[in-house]
N, C-alpha and C. Protein backbone atom coordinates (compact mmCIF):
# COMPACT_ATOMS: atom_id res chain seq x y z
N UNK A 1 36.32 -21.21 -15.63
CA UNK A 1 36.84 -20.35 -16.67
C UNK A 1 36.80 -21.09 -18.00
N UNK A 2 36.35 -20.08 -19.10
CA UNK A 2 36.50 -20.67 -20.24
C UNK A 2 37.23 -20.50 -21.07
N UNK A 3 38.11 -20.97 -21.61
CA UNK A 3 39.28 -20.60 -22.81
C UNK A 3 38.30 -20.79 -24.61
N UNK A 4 38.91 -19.16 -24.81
CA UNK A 4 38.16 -19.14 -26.72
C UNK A 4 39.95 -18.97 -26.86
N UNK A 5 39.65 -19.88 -28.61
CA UNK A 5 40.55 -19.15 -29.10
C UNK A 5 40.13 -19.02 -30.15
N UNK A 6 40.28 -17.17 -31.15
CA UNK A 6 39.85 -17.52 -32.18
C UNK A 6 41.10 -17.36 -33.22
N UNK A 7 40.40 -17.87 -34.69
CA UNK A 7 41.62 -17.55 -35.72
C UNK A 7 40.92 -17.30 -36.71
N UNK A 8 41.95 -16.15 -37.84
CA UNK A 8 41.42 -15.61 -38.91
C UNK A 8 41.07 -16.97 -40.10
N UNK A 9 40.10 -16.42 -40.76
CA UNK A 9 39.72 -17.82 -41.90
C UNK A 9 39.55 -16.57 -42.70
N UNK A 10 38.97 -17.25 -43.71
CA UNK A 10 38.72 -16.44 -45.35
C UNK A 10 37.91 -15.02 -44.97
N UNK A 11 37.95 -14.62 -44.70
CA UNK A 11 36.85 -12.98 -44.72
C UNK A 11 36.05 -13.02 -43.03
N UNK A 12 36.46 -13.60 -41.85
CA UNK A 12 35.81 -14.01 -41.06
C UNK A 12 37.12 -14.32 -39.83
N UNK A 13 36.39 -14.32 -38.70
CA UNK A 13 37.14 -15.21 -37.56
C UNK A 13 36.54 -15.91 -36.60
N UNK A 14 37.06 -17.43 -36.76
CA UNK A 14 36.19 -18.36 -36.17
C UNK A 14 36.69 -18.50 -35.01
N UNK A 15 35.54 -18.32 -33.95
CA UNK A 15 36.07 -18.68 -32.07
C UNK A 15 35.70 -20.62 -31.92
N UNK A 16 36.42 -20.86 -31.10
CA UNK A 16 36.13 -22.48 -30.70
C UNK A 16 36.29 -21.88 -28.55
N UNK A 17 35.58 -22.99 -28.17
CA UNK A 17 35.91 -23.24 -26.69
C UNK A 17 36.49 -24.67 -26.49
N UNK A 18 37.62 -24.78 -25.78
CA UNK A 18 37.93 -25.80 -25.32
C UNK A 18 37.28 -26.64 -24.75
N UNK A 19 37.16 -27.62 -25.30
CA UNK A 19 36.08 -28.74 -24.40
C UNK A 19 34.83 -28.86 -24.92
N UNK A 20 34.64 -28.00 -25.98
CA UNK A 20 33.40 -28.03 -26.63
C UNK A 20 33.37 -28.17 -28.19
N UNK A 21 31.94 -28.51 -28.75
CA UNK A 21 32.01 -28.83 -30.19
C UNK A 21 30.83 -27.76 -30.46
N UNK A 22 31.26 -26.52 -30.22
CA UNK A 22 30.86 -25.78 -30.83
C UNK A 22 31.35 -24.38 -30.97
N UNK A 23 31.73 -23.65 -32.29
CA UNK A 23 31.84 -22.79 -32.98
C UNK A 23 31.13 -22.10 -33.62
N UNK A 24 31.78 -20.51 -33.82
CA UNK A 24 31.24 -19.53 -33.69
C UNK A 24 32.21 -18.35 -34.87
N UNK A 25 31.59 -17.80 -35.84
CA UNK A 25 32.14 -17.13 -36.69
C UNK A 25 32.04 -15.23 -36.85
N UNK A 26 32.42 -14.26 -37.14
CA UNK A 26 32.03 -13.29 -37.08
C UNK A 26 33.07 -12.51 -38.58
N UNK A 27 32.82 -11.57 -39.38
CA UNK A 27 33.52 -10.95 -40.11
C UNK A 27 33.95 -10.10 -39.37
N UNK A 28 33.04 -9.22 -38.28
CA UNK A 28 33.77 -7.68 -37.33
C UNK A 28 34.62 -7.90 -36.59
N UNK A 29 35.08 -9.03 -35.98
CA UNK A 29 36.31 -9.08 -35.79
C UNK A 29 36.40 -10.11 -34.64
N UNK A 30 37.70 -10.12 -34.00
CA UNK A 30 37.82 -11.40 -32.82
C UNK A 30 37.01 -11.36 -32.02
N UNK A 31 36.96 -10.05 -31.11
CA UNK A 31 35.76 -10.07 -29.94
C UNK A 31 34.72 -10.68 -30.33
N UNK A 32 34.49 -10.31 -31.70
CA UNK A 32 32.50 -10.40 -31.50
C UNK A 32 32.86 -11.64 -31.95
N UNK A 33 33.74 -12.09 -33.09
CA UNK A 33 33.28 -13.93 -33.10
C UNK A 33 33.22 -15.13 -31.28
N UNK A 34 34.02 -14.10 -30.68
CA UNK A 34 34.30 -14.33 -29.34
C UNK A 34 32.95 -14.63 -28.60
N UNK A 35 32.23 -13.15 -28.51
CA UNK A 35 31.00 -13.07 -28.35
C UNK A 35 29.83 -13.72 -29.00
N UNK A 36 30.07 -14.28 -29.44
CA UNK A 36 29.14 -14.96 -30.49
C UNK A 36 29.14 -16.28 -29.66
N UNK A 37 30.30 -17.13 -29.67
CA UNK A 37 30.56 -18.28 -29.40
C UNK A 37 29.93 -18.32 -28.09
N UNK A 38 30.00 -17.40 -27.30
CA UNK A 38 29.52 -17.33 -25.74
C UNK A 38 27.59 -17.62 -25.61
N UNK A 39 27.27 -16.44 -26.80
CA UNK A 39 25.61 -16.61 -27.24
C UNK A 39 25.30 -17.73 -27.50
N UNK A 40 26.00 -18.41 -28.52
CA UNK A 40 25.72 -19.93 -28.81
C UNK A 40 25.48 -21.09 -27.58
N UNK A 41 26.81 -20.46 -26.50
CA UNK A 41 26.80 -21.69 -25.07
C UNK A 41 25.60 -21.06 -24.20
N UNK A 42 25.48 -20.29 -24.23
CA UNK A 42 23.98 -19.58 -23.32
C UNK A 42 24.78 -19.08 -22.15
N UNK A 43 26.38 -18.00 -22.83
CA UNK A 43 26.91 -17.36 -20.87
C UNK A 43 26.66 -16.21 -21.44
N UNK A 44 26.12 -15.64 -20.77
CA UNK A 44 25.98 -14.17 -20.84
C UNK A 44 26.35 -13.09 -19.78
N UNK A 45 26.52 -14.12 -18.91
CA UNK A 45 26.62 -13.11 -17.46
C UNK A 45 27.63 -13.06 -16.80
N UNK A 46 28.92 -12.91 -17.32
CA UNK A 46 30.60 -12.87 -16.89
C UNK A 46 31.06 -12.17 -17.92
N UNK A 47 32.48 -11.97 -17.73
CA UNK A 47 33.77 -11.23 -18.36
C UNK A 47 33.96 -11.73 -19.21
N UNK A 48 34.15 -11.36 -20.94
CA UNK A 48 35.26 -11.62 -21.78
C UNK A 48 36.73 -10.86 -21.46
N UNK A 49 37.47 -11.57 -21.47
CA UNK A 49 39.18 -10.39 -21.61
C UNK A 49 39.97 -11.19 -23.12
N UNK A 50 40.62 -10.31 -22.97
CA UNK A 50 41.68 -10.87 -23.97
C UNK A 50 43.29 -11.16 -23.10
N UNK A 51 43.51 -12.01 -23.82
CA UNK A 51 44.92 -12.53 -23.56
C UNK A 51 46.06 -12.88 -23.77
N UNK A 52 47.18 -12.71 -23.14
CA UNK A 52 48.18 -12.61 -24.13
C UNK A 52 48.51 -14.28 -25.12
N UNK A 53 48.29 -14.06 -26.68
CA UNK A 53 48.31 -15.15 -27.39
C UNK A 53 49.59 -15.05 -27.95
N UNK A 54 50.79 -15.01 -27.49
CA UNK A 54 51.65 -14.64 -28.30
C UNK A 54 52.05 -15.97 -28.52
N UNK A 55 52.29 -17.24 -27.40
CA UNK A 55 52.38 -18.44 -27.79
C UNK A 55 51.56 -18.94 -28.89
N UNK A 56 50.11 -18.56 -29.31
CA UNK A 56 49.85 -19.38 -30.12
C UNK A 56 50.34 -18.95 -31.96
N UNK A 57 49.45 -19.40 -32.65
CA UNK A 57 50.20 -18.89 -34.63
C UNK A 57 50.02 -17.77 -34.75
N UNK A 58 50.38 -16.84 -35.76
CA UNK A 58 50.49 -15.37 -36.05
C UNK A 58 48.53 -15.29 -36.36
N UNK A 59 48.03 -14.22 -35.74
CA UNK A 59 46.69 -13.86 -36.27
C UNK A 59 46.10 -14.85 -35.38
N UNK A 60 46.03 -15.34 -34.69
CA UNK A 60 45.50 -15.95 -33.65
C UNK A 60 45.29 -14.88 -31.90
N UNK A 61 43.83 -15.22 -31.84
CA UNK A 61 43.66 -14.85 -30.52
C UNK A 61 43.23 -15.56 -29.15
N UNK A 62 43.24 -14.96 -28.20
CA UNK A 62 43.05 -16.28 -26.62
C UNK A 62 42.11 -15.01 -25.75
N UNK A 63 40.60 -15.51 -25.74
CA UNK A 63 40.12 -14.99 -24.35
C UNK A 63 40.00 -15.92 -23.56
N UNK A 64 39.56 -15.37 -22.41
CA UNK A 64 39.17 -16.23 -21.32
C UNK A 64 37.83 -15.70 -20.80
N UNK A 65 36.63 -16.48 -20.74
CA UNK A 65 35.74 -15.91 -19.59
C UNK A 65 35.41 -16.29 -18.82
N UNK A 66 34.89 -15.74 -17.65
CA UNK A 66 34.84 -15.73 -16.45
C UNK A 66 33.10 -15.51 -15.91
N UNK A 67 32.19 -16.84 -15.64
CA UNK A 67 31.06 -16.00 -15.36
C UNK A 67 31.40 -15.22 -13.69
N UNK A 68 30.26 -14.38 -13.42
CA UNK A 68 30.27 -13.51 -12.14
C UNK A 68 31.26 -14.34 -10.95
N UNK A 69 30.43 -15.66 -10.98
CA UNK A 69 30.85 -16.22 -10.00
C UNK A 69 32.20 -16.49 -9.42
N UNK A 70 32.69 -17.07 -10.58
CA UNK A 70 33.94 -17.47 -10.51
C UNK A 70 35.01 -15.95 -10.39
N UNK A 71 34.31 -14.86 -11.23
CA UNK A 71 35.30 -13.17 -10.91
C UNK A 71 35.56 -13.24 -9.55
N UNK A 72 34.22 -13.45 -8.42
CA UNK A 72 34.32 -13.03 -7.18
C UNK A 72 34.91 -13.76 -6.16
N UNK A 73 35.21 -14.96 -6.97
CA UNK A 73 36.05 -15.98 -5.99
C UNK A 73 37.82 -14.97 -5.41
């Protein structure tokens, strides 16, 4: 499983993955900077969800994805 979290910046929202040094930006909104970040790692073939971020700062979001494999476990 992979943890995004993204957060609002100037006109944009940037996703990060844990464990990784690479980021991912979008203006349309969390998902797709979400989705973006995933294009960049080369997963294409599992679940994005969203999650509850209420622990993290205001305007902050938490997915998690899941390729196939790991869903069917």
């Amino acid at each position: 499983m992979l943890e995004i979290i993204v957060k609002p910046t100037l006109g944009s929202y940037m996703a990060r993955a844990k464990g990784h040094n690479v980021t991912a930006s979008r203006s349309e909104g969390q998902l797709q900077a979400a989705a973006a970040l995933l294009r960049k790692l080369g997963l294409t073939d599992g679940q994005l969800q969203e999650q509850d971020g209420s622990h993290l700062p205001q305007g902050h979001s938490l997915f998690h994805f899941r390729t196939h494999d790991e869903a069917s476990q």
